[in-house]
N, C-alpha and C. Protein backbone atom coordinates (compact mmCIF):
# COMPACT_ATOMS: atom_id res chain seq x y z
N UNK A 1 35.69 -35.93 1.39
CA UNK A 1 34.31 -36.37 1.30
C UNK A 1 33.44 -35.64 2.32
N UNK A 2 34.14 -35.58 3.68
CA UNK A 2 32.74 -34.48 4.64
C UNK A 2 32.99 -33.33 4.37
N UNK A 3 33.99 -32.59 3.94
CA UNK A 3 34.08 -31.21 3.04
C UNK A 3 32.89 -31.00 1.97
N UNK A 4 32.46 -31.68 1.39
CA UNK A 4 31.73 -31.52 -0.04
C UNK A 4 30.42 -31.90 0.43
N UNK A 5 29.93 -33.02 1.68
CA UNK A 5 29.17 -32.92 2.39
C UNK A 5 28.60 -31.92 3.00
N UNK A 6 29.22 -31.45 3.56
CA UNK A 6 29.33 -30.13 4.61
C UNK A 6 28.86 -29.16 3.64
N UNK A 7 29.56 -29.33 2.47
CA UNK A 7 29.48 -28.00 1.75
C UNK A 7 27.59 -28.20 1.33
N UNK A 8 27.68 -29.10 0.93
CA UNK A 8 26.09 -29.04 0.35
C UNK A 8 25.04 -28.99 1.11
N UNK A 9 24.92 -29.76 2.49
CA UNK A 9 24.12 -29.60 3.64
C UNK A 9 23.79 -27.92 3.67
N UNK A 10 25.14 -27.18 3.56
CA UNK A 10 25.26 -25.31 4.06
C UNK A 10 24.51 -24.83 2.60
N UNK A 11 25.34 -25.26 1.27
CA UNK A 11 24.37 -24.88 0.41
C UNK A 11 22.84 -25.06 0.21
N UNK A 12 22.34 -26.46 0.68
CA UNK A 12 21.23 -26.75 0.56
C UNK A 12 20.10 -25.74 1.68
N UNK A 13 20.41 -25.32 2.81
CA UNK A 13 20.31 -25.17 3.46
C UNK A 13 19.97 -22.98 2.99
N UNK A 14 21.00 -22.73 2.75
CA UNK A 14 20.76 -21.01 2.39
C UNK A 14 20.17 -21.35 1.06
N UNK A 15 19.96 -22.17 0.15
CA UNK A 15 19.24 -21.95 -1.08
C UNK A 15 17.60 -21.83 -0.38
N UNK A 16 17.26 -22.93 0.83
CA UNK A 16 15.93 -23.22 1.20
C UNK A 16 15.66 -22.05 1.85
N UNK A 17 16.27 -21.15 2.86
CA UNK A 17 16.33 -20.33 3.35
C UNK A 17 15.30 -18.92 2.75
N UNK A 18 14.15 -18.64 3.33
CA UNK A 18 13.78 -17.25 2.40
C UNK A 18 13.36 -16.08 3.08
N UNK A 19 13.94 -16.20 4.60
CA UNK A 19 13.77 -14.91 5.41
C UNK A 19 14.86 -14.71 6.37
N UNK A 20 15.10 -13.07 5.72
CA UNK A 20 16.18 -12.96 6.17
C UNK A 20 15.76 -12.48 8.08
N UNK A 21 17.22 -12.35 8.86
CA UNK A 21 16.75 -11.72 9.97
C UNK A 21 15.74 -10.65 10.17
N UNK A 22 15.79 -9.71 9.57
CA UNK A 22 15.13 -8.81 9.40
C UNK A 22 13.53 -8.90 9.55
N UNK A 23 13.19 -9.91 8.31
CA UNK A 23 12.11 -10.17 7.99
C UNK A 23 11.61 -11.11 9.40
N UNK A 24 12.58 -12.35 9.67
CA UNK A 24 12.00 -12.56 10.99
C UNK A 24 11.71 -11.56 12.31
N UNK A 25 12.61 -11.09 12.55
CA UNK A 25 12.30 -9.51 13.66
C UNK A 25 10.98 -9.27 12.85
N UNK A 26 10.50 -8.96 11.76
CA UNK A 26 9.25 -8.23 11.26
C UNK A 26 8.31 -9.14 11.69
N UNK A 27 8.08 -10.12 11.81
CA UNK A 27 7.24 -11.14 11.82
C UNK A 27 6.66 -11.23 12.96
N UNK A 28 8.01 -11.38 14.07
CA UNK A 28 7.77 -11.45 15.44
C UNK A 28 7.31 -10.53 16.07
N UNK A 29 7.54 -9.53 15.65
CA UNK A 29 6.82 -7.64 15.78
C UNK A 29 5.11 -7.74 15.68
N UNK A 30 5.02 -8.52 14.06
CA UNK A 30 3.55 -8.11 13.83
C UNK A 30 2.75 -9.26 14.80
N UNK A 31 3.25 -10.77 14.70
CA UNK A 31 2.65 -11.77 15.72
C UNK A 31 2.23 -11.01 16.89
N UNK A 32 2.98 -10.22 17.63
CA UNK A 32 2.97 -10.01 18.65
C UNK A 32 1.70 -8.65 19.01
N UNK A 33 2.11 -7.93 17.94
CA UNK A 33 1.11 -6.16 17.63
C UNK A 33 0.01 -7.14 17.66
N UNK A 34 -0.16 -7.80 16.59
CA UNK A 34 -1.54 -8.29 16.32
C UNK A 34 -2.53 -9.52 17.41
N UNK A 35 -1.70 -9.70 18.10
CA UNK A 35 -2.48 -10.61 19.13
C UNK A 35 -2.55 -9.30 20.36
N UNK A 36 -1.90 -8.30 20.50
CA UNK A 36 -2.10 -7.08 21.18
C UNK A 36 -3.00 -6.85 21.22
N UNK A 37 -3.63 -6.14 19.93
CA UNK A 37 -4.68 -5.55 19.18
C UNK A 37 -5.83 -6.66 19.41
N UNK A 38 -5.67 -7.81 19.64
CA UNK A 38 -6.64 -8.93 19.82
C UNK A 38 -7.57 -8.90 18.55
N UNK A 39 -6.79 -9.59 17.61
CA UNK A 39 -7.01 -8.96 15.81
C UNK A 39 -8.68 -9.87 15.80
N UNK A 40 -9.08 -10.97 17.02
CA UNK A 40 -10.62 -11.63 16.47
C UNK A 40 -11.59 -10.54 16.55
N UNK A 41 -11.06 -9.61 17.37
CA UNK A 41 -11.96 -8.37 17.35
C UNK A 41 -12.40 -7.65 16.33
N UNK A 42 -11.40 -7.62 15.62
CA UNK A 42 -11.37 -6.65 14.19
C UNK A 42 -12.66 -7.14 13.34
N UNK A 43 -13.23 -6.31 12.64
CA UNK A 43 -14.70 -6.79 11.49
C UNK A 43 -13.84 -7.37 10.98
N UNK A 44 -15.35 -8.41 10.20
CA UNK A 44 -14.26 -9.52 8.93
C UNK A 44 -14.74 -8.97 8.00
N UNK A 45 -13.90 -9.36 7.51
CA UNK A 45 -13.59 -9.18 5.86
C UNK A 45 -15.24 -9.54 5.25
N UNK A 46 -15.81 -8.61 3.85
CA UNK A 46 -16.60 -9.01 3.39
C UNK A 46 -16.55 -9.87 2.25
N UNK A 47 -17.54 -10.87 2.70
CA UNK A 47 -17.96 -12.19 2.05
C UNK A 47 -17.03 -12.82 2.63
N UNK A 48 -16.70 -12.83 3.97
CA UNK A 48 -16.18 -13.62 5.43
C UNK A 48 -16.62 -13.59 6.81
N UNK A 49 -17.86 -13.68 6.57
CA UNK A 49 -18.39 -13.11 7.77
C UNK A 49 -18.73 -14.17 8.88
N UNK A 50 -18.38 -15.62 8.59
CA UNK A 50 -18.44 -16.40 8.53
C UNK A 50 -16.55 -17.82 8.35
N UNK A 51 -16.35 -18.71 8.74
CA UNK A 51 -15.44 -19.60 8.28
C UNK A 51 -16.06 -19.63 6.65
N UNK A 52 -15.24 -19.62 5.71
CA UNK A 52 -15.05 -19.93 4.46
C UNK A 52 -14.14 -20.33 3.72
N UNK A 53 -14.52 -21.19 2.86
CA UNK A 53 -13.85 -22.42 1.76
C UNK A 53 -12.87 -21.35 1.17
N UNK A 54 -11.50 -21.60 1.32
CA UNK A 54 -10.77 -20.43 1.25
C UNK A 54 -10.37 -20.48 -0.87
N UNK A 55 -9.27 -19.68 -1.42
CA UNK A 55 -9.22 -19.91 -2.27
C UNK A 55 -8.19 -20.86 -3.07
N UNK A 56 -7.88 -22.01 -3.63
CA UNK A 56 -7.05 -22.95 -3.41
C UNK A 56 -5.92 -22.71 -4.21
N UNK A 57 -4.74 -22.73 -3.87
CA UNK A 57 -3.54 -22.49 -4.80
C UNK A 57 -3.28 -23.01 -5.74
N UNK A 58 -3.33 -24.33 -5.85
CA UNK A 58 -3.49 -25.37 -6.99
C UNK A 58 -4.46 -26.40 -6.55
N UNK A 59 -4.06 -26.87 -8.05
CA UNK A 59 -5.36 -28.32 -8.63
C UNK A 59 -4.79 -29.05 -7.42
N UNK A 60 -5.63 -29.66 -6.93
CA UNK A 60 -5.16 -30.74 -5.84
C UNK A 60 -4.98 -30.03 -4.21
N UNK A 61 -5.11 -29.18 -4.22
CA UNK A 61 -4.94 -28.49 -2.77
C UNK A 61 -6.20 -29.28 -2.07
N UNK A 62 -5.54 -29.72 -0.56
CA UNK A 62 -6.98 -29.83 0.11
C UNK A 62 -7.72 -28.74 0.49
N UNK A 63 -8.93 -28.80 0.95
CA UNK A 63 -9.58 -27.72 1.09
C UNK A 63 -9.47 -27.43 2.06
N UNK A 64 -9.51 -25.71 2.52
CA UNK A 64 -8.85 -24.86 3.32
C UNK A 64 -9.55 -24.26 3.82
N UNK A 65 -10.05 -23.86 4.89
CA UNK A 65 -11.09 -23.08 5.24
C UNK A 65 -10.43 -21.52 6.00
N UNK A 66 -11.15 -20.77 6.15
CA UNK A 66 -10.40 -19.61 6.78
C UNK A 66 -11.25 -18.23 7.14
N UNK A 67 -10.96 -17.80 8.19
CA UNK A 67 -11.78 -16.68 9.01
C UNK A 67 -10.82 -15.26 8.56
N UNK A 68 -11.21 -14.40 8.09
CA UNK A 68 -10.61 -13.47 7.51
C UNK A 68 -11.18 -12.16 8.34
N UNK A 69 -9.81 -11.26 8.88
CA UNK A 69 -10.30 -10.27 9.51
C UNK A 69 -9.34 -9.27 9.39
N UNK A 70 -10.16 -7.86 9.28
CA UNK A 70 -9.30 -6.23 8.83
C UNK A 70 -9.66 -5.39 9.96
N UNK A 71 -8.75 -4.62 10.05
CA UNK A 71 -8.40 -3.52 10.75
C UNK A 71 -9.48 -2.47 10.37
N UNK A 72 -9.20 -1.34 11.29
CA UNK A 72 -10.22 -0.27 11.25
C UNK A 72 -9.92 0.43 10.01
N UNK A 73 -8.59 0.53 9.64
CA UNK A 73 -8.16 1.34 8.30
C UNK A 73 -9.30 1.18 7.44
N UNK A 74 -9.38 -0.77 7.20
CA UNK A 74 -9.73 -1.31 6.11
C UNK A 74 -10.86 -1.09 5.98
N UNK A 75 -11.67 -1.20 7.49
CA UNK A 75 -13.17 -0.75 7.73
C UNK A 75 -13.45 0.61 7.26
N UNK A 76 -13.05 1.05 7.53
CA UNK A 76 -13.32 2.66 7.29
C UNK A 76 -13.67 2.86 5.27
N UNK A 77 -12.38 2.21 5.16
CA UNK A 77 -12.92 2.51 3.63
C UNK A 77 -13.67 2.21 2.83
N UNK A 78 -13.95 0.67 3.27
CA UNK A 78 -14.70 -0.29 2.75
C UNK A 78 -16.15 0.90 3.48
N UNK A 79 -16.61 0.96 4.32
CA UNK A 79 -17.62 1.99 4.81
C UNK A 79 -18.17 3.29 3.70
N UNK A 80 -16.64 3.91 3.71
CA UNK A 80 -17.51 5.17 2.50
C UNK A 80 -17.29 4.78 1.55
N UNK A 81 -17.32 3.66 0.80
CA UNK A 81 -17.47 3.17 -0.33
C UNK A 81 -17.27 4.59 -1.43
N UNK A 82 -15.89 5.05 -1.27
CA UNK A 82 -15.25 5.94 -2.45
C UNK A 82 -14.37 4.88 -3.53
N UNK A 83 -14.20 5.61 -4.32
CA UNK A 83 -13.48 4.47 -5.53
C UNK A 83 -11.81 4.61 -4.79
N UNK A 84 -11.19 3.72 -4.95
CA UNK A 84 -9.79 3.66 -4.80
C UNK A 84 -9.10 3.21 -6.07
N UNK A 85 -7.58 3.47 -6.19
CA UNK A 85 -6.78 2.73 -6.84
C UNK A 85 -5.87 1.83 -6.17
N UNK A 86 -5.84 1.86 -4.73
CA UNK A 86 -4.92 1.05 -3.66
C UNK A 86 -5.72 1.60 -2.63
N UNK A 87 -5.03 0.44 -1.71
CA UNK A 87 -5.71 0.31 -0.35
C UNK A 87 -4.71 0.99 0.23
N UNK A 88 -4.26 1.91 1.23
CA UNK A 88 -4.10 2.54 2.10
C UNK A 88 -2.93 1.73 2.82
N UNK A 89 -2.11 3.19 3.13
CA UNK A 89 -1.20 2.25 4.13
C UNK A 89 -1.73 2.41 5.61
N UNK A 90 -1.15 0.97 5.94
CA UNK A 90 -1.54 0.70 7.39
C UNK A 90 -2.44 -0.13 7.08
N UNK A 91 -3.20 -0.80 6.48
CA UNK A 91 -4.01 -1.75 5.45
C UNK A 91 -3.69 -2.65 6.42
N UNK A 92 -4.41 -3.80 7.25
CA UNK A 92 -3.62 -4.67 7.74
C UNK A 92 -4.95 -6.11 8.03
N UNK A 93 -4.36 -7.17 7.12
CA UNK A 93 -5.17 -8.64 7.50
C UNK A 93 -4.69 -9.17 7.79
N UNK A 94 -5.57 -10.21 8.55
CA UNK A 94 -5.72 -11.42 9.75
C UNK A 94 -5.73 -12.56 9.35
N UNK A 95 -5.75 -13.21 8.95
CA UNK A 95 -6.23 -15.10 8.30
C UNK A 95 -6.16 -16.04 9.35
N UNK A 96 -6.62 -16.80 9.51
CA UNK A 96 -6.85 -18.20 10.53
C UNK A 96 -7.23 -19.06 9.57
N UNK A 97 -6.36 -20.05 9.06
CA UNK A 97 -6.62 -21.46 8.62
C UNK A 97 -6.94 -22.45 8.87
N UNK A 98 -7.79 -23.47 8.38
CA UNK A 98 -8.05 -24.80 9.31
C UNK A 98 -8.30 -25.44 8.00
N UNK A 99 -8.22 -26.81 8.40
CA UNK A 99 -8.46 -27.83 7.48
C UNK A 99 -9.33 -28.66 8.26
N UNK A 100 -10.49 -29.08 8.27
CA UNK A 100 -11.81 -29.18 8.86
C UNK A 100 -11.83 -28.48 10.01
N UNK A 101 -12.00 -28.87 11.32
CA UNK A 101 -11.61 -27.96 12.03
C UNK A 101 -10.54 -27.85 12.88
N UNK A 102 -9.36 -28.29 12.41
CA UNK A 102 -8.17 -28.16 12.58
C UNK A 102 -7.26 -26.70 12.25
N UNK A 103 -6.77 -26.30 13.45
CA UNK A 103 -6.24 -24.37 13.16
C UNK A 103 -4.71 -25.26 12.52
N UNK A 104 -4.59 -24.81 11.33
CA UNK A 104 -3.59 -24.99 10.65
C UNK A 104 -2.42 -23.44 11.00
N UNK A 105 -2.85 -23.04 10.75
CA UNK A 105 -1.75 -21.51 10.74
C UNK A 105 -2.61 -19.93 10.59
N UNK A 106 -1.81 -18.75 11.12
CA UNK A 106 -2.10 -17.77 10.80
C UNK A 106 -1.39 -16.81 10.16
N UNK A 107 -1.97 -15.82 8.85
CA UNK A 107 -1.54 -15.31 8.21
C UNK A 107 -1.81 -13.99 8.19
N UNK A 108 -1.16 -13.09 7.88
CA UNK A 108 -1.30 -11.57 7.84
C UNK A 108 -0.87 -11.34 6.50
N UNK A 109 -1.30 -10.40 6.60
CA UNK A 109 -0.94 -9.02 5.36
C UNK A 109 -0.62 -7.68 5.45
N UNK A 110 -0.02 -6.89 5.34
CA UNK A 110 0.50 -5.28 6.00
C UNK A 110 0.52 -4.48 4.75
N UNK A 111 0.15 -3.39 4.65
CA UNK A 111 0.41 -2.67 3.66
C UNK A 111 1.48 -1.25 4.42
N UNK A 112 2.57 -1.36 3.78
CA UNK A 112 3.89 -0.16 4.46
C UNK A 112 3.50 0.89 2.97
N UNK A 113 4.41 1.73 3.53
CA UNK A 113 5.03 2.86 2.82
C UNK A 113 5.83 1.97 1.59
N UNK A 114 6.42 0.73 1.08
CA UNK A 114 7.03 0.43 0.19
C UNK A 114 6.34 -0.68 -0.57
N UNK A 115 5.08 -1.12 -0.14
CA UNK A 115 4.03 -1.90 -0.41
C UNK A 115 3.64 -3.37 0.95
N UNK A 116 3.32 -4.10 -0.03
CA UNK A 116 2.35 -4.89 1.23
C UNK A 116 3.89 -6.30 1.52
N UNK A 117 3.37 -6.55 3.11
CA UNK A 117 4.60 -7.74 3.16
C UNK A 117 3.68 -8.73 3.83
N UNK A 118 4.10 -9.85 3.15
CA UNK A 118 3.27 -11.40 3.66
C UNK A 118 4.05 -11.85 5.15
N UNK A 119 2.93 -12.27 6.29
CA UNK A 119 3.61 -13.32 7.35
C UNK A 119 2.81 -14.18 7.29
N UNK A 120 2.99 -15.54 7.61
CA UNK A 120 2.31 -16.76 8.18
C UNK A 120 3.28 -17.06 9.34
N UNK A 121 2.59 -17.89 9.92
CA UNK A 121 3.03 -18.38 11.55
C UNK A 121 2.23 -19.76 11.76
N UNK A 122 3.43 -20.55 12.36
CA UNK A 122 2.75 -22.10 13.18
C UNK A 122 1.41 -21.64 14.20
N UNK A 123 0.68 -22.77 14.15
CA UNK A 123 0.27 -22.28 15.51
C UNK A 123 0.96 -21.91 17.00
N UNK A 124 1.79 -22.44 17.13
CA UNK A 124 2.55 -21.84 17.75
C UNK A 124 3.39 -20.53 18.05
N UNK A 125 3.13 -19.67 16.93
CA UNK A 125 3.67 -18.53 16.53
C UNK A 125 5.09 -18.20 15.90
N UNK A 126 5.63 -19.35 15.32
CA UNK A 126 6.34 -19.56 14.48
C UNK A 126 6.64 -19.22 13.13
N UNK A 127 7.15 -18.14 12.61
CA UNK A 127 7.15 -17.34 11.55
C UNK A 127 7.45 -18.81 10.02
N UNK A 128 6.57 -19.07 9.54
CA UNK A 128 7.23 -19.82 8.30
C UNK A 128 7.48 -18.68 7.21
N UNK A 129 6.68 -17.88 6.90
CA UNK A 129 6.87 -16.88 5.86
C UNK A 129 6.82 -15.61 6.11
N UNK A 130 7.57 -14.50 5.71
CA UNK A 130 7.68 -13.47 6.14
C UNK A 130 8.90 -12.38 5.21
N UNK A 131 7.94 -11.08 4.92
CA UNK A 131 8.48 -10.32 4.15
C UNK A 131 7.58 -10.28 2.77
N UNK A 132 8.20 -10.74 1.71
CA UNK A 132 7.68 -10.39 0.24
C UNK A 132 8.11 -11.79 -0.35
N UNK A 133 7.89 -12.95 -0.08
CA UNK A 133 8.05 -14.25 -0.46
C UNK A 133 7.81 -14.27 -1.82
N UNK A 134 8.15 -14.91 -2.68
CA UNK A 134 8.05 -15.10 -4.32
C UNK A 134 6.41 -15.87 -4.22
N UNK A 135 6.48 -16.87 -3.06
CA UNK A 135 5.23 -17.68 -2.85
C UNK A 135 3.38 -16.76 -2.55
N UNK A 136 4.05 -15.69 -1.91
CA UNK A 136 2.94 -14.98 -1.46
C UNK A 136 2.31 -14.43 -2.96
N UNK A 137 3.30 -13.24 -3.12
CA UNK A 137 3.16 -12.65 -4.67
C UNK A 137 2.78 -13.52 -5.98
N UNK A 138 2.52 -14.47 -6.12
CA UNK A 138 2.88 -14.87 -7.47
C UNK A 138 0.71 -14.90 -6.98
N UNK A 139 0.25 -15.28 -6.47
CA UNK A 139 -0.97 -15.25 -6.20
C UNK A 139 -1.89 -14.04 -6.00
N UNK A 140 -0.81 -13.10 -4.86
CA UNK A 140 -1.29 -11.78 -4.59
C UNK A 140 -1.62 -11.19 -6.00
N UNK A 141 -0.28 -11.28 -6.99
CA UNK A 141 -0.48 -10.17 -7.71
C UNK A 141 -1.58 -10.24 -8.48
N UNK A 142 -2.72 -11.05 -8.09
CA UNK A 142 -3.89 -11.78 -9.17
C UNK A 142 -4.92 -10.59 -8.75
N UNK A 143 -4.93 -9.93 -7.70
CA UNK A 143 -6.07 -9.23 -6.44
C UNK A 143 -5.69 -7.62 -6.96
N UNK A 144 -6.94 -7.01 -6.24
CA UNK A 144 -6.62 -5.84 -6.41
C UNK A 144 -5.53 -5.16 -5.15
N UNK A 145 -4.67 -4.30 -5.91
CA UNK A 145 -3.33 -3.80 -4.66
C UNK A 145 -3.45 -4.84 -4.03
N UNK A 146 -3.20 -6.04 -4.44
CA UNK A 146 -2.28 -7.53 -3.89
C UNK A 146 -3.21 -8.66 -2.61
N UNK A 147 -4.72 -7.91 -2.84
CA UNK A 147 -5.93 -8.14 -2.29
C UNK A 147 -6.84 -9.23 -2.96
N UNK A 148 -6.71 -10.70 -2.72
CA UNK A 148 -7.53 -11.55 -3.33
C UNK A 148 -8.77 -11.86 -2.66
N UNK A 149 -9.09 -11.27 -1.45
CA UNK A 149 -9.90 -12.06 -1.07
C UNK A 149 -11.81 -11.21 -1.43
N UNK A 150 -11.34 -9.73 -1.35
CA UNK A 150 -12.37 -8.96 -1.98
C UNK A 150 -11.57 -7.29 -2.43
N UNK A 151 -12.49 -7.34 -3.42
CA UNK A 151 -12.56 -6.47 -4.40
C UNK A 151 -12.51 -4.92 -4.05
N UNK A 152 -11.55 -4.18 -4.54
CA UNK A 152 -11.99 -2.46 -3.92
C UNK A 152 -13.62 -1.97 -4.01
N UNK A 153 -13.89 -0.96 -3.03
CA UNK A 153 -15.23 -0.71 -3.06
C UNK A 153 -15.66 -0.68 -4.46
N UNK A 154 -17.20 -0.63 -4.98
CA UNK A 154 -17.73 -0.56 -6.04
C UNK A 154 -18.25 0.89 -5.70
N UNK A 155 -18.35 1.83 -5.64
CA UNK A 155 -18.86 3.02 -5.34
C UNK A 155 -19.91 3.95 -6.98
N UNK A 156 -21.41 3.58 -6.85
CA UNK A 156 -22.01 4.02 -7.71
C UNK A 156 -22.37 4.96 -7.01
N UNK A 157 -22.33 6.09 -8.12
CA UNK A 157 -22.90 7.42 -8.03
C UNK A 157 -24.60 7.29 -8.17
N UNK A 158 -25.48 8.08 -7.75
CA UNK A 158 -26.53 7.91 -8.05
C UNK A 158 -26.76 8.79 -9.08
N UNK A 159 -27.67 8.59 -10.30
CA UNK A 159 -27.78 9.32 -11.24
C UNK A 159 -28.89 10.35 -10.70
C-alpha cells in the first residue's frame, strides 16, 4: 500500500512538472540579466504606455492589469517602421502584473536563434514558467511571431 502511494505521489508529481533544469538555469539567467539591465527603464510597449487592462485568457479571468516593456532591439524597429515578417532575435519583453494594485508576477519573452521562450516569476523571483510551456503558446501563437500584445510595424509607403 505505501509502494503504490509512493508511486503516485512521484507520478503525480513529474506529470505536474513542466520545467526542466535547464529551463530553470534559463529563467534564473534572464531574472537576473533583466533586473541588470533595470528592464523599468526600457520604452514600453506601444499602446502601453501606461498600466493596462491586460488581455484575458479565458471567460471568467479576473482582470489583470499590466505594464509592458521592450528592449532597444524592439525599439529600434518599431522606430523605422520597415515591414517585417518576424521580430528579430534578441527581441526581448518585460510584463509586470497586478490585480488592482497588487504586483502579482513578472513575465518575459526572449526571442533566440530557435524561436521565442516564455518566463514568469513570483514576486519573489521564483521561476513558475519557463522555456516553451504548452500554456504560453497556445495564446502566443494567436500574435504576430508569437507577439500579442502589438502588431508588426504598419509601414506605408507614401504614394
Amino acid at each position: 500500500m505505501k509502494l503504490s502511494l509512493v508511486a503516485l505521489l512521484v507520478f503525480s508529481f513529474l506529470s505536474l512538472s513542466f520545467m526542466t533544469l535547464k529551463d530553470v538555469n534559463d529563467a534564473d539567467e534572464l531574472y537576473a540579466r533583466i533586473n541588470e539591465l533595470n528592464y523599468k527603464q526600457f520604452a514600453r510597449a506601444p499602446g502601453f504606455e501606461e498600466r493596462t487592462l491586460a488581455i484575458q485568457h479565458n471567460e471568467g479571468d479576473q482582470d489583470m492589469y499590466v505594464d509592458i516593456y521592450m528592449n532597444e532591439v524592439l525599439e529600434k524597429v518599431l522606430e523605422a517602421n520597415d515591414p517585417i515578417e518576424q521580430w528579430p532575435v534578441g527581441s526581448l519583453f518585460v510584463k509586470e502584473a497586478y490585480r488592482d494594485e497588487e504586483f502579482m508576477h513578472i513575465l518575459a519573452s526572449e526571442k533566440l536563434e530557435d524561436g521565442w521562450v516564455f518566463m514568469q516569476w513570483r514576486t519573489d523571483g521564483v521561476a513558475e514558467f519557463a522555456g516553451k510551456p504548452q500554456v504560453c503558446l497556445n495564446c502566443h501563437m494567436k500574435g504576430d511571431d508569437m507577439v500579442r500584445a502589438f502588431r508588426f510595424p504598419q509601414y506605408q509607403k507614401s504614394k
